[in-house]
Protein backbone atom coordinates (compact mmCIF):
# COMPACT_ATOMS: atom_id res chain seq x y z
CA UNK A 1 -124.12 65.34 -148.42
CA UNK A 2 -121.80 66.58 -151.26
CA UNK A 3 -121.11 70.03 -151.45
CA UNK A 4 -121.72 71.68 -154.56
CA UNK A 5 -120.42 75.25 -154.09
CA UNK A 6 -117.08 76.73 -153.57
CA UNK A 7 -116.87 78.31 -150.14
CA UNK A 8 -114.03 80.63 -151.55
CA UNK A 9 -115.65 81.38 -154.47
CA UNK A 10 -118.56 82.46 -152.55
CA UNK A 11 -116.72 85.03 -150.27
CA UNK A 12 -114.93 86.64 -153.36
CA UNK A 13 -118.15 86.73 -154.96
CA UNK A 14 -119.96 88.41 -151.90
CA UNK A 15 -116.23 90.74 -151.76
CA UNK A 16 -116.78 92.66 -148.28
CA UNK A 17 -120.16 90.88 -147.55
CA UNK A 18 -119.64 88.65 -144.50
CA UNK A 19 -121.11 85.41 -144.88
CA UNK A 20 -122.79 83.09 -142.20
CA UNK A 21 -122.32 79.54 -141.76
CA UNK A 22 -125.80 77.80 -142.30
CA UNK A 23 -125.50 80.11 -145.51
CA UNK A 24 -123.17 77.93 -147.64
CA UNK A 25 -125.49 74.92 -146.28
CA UNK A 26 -128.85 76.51 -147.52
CA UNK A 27 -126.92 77.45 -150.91
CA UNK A 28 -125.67 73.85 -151.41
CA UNK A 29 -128.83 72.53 -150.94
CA UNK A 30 -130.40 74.68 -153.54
CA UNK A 31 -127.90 73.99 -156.01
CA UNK A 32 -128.61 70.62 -155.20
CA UNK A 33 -132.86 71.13 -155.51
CA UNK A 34 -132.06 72.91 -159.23
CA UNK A 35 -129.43 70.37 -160.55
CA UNK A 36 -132.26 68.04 -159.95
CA UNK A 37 -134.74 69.58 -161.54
CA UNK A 38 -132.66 70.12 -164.22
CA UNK A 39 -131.74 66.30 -164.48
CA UNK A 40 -135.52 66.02 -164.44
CA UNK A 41 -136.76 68.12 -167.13
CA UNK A 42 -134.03 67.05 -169.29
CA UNK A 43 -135.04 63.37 -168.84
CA UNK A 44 -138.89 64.63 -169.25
CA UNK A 45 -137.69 65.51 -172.47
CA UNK A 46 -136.30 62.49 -173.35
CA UNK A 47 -132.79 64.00 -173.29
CA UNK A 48 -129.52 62.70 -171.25
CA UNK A 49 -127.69 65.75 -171.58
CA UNK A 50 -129.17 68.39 -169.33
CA UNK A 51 -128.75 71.73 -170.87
CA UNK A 52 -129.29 75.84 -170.17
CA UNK A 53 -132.39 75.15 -170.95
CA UNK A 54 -133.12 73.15 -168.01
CA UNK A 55 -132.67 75.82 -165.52
């Protein structure tokens, strides 16, 4: 599966939060589940560029 999210980016983000393994998993696969969804409205709306919007 390709990984969407930064794992550092994450941990800065979350500053003095620890963060679990299986986290970064179940984030990449939502960021997977809403760039789709996003692909799909934007094609729903007969558009190939998927904007703001979309989310």
């Amino acid at each position: 599966m390709t990984e969407y999210i930064v794992k550092s980016a994450v941990k800065d983000r979350l500053d003095d939060q620890n963060v679990a393994a299986d986290f970064y998993d179940a984030l990449d696969e939502d960021v997977a589940e809403l760039l789709d969804d996003a692909a799909r409205r934007a094609a729903d709306n007969d558009r190939k560029t998927v904007q703001a919007r979309d989310l």
